[in-house]
C-alpha atoms as a PDB file:
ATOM      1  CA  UNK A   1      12.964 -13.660  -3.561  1.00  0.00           C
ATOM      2  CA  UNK A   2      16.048 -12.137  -4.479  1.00  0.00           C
ATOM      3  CA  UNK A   3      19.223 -10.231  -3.134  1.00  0.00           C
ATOM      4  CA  UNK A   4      21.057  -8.229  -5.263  1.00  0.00           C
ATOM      5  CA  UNK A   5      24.663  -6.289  -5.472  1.00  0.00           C
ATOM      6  CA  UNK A   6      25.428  -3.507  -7.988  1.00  0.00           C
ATOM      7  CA  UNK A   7      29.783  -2.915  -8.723  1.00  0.00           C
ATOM      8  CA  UNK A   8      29.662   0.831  -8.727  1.00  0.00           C
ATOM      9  CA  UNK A   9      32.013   2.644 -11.198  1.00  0.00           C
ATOM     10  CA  UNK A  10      31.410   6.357 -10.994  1.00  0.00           C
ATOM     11  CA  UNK A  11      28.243   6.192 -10.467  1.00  0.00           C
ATOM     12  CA  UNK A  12      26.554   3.496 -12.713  1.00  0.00           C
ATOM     13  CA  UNK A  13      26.188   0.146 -12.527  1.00  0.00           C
ATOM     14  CA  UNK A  14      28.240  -1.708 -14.818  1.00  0.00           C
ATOM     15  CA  UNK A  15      27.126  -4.868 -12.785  1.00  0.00           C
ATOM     16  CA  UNK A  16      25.239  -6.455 -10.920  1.00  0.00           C
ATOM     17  CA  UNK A  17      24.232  -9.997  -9.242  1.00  0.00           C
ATOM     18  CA  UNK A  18      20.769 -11.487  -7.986  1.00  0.00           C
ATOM     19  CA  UNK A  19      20.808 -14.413  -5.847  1.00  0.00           C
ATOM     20  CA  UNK A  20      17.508 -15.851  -7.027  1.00  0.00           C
ATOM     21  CA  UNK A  21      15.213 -19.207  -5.323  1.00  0.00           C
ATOM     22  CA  UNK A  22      14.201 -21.440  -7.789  1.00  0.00           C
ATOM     23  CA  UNK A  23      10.737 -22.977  -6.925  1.00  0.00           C
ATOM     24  CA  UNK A  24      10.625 -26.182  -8.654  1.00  0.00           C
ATOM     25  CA  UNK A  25      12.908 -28.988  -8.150  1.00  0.00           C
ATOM     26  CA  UNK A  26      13.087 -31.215 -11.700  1.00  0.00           C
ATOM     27  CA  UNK A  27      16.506 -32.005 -11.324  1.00  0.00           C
ATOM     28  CA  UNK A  28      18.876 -31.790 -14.542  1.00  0.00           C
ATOM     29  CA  UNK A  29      16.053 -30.887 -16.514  1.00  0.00           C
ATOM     30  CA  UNK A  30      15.120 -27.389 -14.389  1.00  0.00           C
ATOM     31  CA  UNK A  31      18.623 -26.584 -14.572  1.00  0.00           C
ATOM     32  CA  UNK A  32      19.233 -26.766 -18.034  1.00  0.00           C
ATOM     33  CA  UNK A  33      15.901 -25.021 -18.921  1.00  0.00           C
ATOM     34  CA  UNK A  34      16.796 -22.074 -16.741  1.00  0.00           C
ATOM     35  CA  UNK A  35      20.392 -21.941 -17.694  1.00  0.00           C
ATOM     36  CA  UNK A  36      18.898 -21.526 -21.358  1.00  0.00           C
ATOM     37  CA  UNK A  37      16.503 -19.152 -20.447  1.00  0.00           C
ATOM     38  CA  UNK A  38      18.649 -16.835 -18.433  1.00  0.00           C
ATOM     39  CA  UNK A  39      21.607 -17.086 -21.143  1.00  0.00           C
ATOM     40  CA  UNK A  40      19.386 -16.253 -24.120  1.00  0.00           C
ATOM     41  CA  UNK A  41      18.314 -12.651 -22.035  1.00  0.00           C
ATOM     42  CA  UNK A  42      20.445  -9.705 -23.746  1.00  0.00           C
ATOM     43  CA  UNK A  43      23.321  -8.734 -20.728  1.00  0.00           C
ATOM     44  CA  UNK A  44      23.092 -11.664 -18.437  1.00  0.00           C
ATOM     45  CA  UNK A  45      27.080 -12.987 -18.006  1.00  0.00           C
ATOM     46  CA  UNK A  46      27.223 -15.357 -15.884  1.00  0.00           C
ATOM     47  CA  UNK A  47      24.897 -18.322 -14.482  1.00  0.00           C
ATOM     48  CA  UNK A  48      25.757 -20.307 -11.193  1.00  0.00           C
ATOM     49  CA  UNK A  49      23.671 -22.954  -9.739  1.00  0.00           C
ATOM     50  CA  UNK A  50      23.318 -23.494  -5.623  1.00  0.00           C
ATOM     51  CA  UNK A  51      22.327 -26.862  -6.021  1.00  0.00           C
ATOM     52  CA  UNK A  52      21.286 -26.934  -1.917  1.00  0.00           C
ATOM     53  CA  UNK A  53      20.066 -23.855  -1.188  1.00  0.00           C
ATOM     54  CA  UNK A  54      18.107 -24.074  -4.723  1.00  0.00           C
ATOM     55  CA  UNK A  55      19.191 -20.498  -5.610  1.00  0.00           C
ATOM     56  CA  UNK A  56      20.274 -19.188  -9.231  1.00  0.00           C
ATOM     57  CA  UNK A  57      23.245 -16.558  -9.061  1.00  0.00           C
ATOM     58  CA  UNK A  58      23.051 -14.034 -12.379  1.00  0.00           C
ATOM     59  CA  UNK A  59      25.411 -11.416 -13.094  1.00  0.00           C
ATOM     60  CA  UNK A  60      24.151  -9.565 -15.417  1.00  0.00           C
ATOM     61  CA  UNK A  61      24.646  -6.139 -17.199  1.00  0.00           C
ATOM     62  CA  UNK A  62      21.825  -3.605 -15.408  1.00  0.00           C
ATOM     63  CA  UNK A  63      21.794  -1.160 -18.374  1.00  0.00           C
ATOM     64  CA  UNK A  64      20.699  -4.124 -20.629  1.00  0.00           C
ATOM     65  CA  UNK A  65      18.651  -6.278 -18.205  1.00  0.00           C
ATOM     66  CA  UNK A  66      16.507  -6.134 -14.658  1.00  0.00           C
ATOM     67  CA  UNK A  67      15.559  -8.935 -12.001  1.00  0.00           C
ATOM     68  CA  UNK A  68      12.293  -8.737 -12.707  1.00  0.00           C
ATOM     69  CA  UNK A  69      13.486 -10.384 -16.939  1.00  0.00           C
ATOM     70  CA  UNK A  70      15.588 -12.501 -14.399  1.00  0.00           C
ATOM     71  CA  UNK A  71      13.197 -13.754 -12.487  1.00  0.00           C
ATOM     72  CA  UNK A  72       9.840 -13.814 -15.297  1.00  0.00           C
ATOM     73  CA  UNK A  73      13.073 -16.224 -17.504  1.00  0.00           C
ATOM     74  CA  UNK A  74      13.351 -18.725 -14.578  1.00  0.00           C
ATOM     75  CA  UNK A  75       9.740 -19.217 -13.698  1.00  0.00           C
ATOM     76  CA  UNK A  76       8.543 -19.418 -17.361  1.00  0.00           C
END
């Protein structure tokens, strides 16, 4: 599943954020792993953790970078 918000600047997105679930819960070890994953993709900026919810929010560059690398990264 995932939501995602695009900053317009006329007229392309220079970014945007998907709110993604992450469907295993390994603790530490599931965090770190995606963390890496996600940070090693070409135009992803920032990584935040939802520790509750179990969601992953990415902001990433769109011209560089879709959900679908997002979300193929954190189920690998």
């Amino acid at each position: 599943m995932g939501a995602s918000e695009c900053k317009m600047s006329e007229g392309m997105p220079k970014e945007a954020v998907s709110v993604l679930r992450l469907t295993h819960d390994d603790g530490a070890d599931q965090l770190r792993r995606v963390r890496s994953a996600l940070k090693k993709l070409d135009g992803v900026r920032e990584v935040k953790f939802d520790y509750i919810q179990s969601h992953v929010q990415v902001k990433y560059d769109p011209a560089k970078v879709d959900e679908s690398a997002l979300k193929k990264a954190i189920s690998a």
